[in-house]
Protein backbone atom coordinates (compact mmCIF):
# COMPACT_ATOMS: atom_id res chain seq x y z
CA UNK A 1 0.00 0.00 0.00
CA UNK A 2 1.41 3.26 -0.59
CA UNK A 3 1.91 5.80 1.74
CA UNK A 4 2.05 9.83 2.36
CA UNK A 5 5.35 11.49 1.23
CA UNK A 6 4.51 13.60 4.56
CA UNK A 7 3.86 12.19 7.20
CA UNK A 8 3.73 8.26 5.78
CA UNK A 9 0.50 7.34 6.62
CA UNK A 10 -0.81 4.49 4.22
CA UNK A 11 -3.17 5.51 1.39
CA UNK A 12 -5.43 3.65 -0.51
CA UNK A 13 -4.58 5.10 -3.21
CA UNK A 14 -2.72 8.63 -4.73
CA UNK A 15 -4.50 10.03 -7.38
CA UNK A 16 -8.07 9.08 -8.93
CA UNK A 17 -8.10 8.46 -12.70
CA UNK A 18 -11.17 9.51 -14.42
CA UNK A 19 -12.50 8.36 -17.84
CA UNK A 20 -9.81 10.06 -19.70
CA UNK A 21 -6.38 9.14 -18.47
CA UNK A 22 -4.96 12.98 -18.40
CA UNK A 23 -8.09 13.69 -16.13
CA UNK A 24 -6.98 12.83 -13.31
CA UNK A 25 -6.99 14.23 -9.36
CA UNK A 26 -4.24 13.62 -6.45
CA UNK A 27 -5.71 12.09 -3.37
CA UNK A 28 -5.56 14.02 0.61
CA UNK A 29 -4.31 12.30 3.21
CA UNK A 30 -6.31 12.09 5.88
CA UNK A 31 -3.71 12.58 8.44
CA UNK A 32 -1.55 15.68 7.42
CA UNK A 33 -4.52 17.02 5.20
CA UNK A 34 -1.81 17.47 2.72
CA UNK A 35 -1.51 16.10 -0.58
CA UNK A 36 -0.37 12.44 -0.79
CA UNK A 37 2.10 12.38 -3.43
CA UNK A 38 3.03 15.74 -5.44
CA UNK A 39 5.92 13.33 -7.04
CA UNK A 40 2.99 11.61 -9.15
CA UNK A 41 2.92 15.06 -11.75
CA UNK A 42 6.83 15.29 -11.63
CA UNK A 43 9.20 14.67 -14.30
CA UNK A 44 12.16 12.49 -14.12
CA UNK A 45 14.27 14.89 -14.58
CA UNK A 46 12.44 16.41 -11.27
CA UNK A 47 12.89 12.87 -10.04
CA UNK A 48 16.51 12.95 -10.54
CA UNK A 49 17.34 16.50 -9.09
CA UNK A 50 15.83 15.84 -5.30
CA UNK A 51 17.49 12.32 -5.34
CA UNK A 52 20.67 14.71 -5.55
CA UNK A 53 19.75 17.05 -3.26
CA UNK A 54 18.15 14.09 -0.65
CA UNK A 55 14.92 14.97 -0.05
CA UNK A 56 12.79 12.36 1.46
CA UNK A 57 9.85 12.80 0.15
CA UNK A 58 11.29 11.56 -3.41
CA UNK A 59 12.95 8.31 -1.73
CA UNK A 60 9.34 7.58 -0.37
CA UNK A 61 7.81 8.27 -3.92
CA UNK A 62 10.06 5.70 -5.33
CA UNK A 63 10.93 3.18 -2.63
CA UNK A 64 6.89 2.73 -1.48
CA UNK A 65 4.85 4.81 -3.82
CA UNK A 66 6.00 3.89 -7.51
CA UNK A 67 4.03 1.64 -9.77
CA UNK A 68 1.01 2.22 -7.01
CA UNK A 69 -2.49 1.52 -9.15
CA UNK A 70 -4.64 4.73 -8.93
CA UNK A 71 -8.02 4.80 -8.06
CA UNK A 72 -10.12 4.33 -11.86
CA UNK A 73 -13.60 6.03 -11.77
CA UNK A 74 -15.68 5.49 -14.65
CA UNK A 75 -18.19 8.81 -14.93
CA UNK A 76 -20.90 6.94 -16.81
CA UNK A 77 -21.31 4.24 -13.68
CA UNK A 78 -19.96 7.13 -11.63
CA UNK A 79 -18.45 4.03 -9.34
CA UNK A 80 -14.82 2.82 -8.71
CA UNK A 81 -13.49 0.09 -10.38
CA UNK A 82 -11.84 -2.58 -8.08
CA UNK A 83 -8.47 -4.00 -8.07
CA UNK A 84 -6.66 -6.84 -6.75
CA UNK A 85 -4.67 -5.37 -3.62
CA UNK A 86 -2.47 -9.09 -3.64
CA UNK A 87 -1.65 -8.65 -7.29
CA UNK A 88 -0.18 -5.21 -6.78
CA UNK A 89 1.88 -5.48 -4.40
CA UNK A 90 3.40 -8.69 -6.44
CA UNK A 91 4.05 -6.58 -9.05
CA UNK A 92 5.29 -3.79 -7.60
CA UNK A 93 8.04 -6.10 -5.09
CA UNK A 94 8.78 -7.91 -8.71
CA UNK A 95 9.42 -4.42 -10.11
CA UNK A 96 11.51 -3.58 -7.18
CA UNK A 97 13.77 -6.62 -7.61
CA UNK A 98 14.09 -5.58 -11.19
CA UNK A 99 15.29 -1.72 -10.90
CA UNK A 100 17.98 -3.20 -8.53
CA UNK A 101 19.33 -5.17 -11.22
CA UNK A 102 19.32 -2.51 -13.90
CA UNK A 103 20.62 0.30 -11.71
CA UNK A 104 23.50 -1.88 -10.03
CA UNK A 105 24.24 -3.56 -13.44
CA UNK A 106 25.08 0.19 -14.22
CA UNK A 107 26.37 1.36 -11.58
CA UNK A 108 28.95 -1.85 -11.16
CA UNK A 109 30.08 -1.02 -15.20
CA UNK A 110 30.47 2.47 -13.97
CA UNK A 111 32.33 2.29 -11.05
CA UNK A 112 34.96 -0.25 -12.95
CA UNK A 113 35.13 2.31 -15.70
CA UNK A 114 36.23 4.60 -13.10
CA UNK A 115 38.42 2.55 -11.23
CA UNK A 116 40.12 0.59 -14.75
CA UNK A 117 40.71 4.74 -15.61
CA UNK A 118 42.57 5.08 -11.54
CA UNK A 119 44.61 1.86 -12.22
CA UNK A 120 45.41 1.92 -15.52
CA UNK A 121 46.43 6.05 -16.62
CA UNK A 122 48.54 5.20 -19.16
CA UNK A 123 45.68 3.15 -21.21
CA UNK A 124 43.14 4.70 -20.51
CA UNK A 125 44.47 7.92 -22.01
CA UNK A 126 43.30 6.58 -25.29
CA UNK A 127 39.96 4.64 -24.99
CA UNK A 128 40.46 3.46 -28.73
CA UNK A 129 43.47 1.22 -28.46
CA UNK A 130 41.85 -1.89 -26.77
CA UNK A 131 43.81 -5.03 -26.64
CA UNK A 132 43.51 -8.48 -25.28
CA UNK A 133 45.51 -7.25 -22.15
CA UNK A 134 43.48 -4.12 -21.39
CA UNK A 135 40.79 -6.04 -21.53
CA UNK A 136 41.40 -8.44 -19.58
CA UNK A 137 42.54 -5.69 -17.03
CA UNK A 138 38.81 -4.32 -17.35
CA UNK A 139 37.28 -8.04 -16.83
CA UNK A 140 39.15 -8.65 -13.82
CA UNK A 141 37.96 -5.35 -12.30
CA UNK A 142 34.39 -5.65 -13.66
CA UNK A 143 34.12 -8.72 -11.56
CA UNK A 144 35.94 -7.55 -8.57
CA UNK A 145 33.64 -4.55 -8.51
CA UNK A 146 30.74 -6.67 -8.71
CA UNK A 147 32.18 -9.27 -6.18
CA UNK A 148 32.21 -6.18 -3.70
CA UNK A 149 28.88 -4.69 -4.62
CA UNK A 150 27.50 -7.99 -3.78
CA UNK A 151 28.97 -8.33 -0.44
CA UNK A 152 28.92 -5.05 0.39
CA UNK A 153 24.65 -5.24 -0.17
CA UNK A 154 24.72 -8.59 1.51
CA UNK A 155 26.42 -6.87 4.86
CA UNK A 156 23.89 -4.05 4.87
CA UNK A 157 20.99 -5.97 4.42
CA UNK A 158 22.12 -8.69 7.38
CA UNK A 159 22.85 -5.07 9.54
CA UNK A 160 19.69 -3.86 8.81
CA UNK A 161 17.69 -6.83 9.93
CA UNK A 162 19.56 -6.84 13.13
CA UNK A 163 19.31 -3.47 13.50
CA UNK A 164 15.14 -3.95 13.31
CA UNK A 165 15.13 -6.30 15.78
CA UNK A 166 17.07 -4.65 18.32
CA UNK A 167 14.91 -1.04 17.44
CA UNK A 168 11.74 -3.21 18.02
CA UNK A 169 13.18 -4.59 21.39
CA UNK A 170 13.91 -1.32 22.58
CA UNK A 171 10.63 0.51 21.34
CA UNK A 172 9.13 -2.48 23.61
CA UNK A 173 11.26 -1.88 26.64
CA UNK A 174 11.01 1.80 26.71
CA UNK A 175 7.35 1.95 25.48
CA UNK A 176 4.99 0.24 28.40
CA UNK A 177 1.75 0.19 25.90
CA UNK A 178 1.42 -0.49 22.70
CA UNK A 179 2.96 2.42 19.91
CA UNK A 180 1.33 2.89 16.83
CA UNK A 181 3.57 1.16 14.11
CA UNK A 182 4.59 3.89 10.90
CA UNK A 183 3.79 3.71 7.60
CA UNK A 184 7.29 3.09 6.85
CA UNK A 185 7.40 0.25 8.98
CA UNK A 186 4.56 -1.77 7.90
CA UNK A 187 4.88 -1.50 3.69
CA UNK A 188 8.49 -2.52 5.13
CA UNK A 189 10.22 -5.19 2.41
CA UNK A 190 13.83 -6.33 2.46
CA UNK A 191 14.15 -4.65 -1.57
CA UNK A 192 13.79 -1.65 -0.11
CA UNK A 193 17.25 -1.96 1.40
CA UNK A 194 18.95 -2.16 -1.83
CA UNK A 195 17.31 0.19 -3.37
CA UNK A 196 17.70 3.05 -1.45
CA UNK A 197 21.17 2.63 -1.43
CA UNK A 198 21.43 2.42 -5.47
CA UNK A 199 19.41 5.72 -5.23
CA UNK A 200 21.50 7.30 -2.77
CA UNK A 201 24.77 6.61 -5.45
CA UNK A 202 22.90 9.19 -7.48
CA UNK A 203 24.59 12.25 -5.48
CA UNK A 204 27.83 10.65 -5.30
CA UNK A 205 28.11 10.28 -9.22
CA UNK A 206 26.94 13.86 -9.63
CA UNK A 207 29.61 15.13 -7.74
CA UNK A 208 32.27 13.11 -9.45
CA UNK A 209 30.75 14.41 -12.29
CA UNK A 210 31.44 17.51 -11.68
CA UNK A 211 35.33 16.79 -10.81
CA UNK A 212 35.97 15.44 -13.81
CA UNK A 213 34.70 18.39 -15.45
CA UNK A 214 36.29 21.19 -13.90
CA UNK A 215 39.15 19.51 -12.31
CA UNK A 216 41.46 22.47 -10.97
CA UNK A 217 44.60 22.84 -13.10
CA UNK A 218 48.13 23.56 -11.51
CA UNK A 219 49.58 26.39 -13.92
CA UNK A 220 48.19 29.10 -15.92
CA UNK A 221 47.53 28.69 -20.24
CA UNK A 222 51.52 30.00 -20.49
CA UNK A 223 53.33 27.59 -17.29
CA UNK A 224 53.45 30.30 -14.64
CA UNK A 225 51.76 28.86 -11.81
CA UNK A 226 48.56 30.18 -9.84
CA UNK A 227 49.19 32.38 -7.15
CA UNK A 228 47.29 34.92 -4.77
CA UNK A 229 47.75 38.50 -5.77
CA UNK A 230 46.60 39.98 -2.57
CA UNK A 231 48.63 40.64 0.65
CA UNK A 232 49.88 37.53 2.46
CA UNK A 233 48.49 36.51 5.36
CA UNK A 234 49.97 36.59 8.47
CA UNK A 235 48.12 34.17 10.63
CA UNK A 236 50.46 30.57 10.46
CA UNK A 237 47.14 28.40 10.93
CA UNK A 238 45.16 30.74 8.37
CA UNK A 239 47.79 29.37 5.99
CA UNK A 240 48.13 25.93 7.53
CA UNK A 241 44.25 25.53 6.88
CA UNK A 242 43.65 26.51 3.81
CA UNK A 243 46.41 24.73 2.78
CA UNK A 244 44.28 21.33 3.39
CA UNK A 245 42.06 22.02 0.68
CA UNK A 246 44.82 22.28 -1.95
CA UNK A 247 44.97 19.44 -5.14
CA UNK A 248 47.83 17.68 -3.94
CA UNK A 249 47.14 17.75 -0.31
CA UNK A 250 43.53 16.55 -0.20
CA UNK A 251 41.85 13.85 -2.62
CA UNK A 252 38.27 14.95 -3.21
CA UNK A 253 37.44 11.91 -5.51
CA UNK A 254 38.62 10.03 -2.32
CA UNK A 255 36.31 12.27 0.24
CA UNK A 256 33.34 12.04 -2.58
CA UNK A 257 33.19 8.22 -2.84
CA UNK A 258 34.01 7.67 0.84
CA UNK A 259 32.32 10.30 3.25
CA UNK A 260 30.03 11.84 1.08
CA UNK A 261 28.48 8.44 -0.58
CA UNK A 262 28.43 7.07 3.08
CA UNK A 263 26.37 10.13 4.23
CA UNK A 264 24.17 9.75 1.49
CA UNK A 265 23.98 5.84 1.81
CA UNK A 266 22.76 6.04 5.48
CA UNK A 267 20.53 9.17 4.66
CA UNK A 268 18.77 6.71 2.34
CA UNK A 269 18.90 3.79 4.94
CA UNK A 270 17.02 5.88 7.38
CA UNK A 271 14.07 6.52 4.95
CA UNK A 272 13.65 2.81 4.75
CA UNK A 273 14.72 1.51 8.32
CA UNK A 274 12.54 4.60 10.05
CA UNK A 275 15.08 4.30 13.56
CA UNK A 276 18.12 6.97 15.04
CA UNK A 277 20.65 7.71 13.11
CA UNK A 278 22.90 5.94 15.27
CA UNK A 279 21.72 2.64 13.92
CA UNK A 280 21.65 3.57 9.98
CA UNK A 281 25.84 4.85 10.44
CA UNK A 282 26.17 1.21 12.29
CA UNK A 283 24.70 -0.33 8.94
CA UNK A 284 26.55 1.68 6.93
CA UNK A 285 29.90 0.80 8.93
CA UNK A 286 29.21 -3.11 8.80
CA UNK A 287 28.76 -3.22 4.99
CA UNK A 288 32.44 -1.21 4.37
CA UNK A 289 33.93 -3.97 6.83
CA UNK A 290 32.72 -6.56 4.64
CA UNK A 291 33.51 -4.80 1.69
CA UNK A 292 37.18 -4.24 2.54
CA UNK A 293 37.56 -7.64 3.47
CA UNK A 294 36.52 -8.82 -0.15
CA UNK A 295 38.35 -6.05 -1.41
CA UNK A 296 41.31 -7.56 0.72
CA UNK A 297 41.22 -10.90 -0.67
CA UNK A 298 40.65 -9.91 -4.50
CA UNK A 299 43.74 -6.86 -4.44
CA UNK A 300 46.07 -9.63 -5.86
CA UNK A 301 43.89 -11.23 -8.61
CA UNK A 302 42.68 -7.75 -9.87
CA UNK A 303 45.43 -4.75 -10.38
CA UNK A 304 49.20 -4.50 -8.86
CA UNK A 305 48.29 -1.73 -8.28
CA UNK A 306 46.63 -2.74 -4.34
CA UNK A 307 46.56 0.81 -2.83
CA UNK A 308 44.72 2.53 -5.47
CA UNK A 309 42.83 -0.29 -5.77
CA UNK A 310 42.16 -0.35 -1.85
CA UNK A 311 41.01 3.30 -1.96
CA UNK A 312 38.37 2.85 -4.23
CA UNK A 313 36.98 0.02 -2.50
CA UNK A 314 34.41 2.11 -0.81
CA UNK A 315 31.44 3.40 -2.22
């Protein structure tokens, strides 16, 4: 059953459909007295921008709310048509199952593109010139990355279960009588684990995006380096902290894939698992253990190269 972007109370349904299909009308909760789903008239492209930006009511639209039947009213009968509530949700886990094979199928081929490009400068320089040795190269890393991706997945998922249970234990210690369980909690499915993380790469890609697009250069167009024209400053740690942020000091790539795509991994965790923060970093934590341990036994097989291999480990 769906729910409310705002406050997730389940809904029977989001918008009613009306004879013609562009007629249509989005349903009130009956809790917030707000609109269920505003994400139901939105673009992808919409879609796509607040998955960047980590707004939650776009993780609930797809996680819980995508694929939902709407309510069909047929004017002439002026009644409601009925629909199988079983078959739905069927469909719309099956559909689930299936987005987390396209989007980590493509996010797997990306992230070895990205790493075979760290590993391999030299070759690929000059995408053209393919040979039975580069690869190879790329093959070995395809499957490493997907090794990882696996077990990194299969860590969070056992994390979050455990992390349920012990939530639920301590709601029922804490809580003498009976709480009311959320929306988010009961249209709770373990796809919805994958998932959000596979959204939550969305911002992390963006922003390497961006670095490989204006990555800073060292030197001006005629070789004379970049420096400050004003008046130097004075203050040793004013100097000694900006100096952190410089190219050769600091690896944003590094900070991107690492803190920021954690941050944005456990933002997306807590959409789904609905507890404190606390728990979703805990998740978060377990599936980069197991994912540097695979990464750990698969350095040898997959690139000589076993630090910069190593520091791309983490999504």
């Amino acid at each position: 059953m769906p729910i409310c972007i705002t406050c997730t109370e389940p809904t029977p349904h989001l918008y009613t459909v009306y004879d013609s299909a562009y007629n249509l009308r989005l349903e009130q909760c009956k809790k917030c007295l707000s609109f269920a789903d505003l994400y139901v008239e939105h673009d992808s492209l919409t879609l796509i921008l607040d998955l960047i930006l980590l707004k939650r009511g776009v993780y609930r639209h797809l996680l819980y709310n995508r694929g939902s039947e709407p309510r069909i009213v047929s004017e002439s009968k002026n009644t409601a048509i009925p629909t199988n509530k079983n078959d739905v949700e069927l469909a719309k886990e099956k559909a689930r199952w299936i987005r987390i094979l396209r989007l980590g199928s493509g996010m797997v081929l990306v992230d070895a593109f990205i790493r075979w490009a760290q590993l391999n400068p030299a070759i690929s320089a000059d995408i053209s010139q393919w040979s039975n040795e580069t690869s190879a190269v790329f093959l070995r890393i395809l499957v490493g990355c997907f090794v990882e991706t696996v077990a990194f997945h299969g860590g969070v998922i056992l994390a979050s279960m455990l992390v349920l249970h012990i939530s639920d234990w301590l709601d029922r210690v804490k809580y003498s009588r009976e709480e009311s369980v959320s929306g988010v909690r009961q249209q709770f499915r373990t796809s919805l684990i994958p998932l959000s993380v596979l959204y939550s790469s969305f911002t992390k890609y963006f922003l390497l995006f961006l670095l490989t697009i204006w990555r800073p250069s060292a030197s001006k167009i005629g070789g004379e380096p970049y420096r400050y024209g004003g008046p130097p400053y004075e203050n040793s740690l004013v100097v000694r902290a900006l100096e952190v942020w410089d190219e050769d000091k600091l690896d944003r790539e590094w900070v991107v894939r690492n803190v920021l795509g954690g941050m944005a991994a456990g933002f997306g965790l807590r959409v789904v698992l609905d507890c404190h923060p606390f728990f979703t970093t805990a998740v978060i934590l377990v599936g980069w253990v197991v994912k540097t341990a695979v990464a750990e036994l698969l350095r040898d097989w997959v690139s000589a190269d076993q630090d910069v291999w190593l520091a791309y480990s983490i999504p």
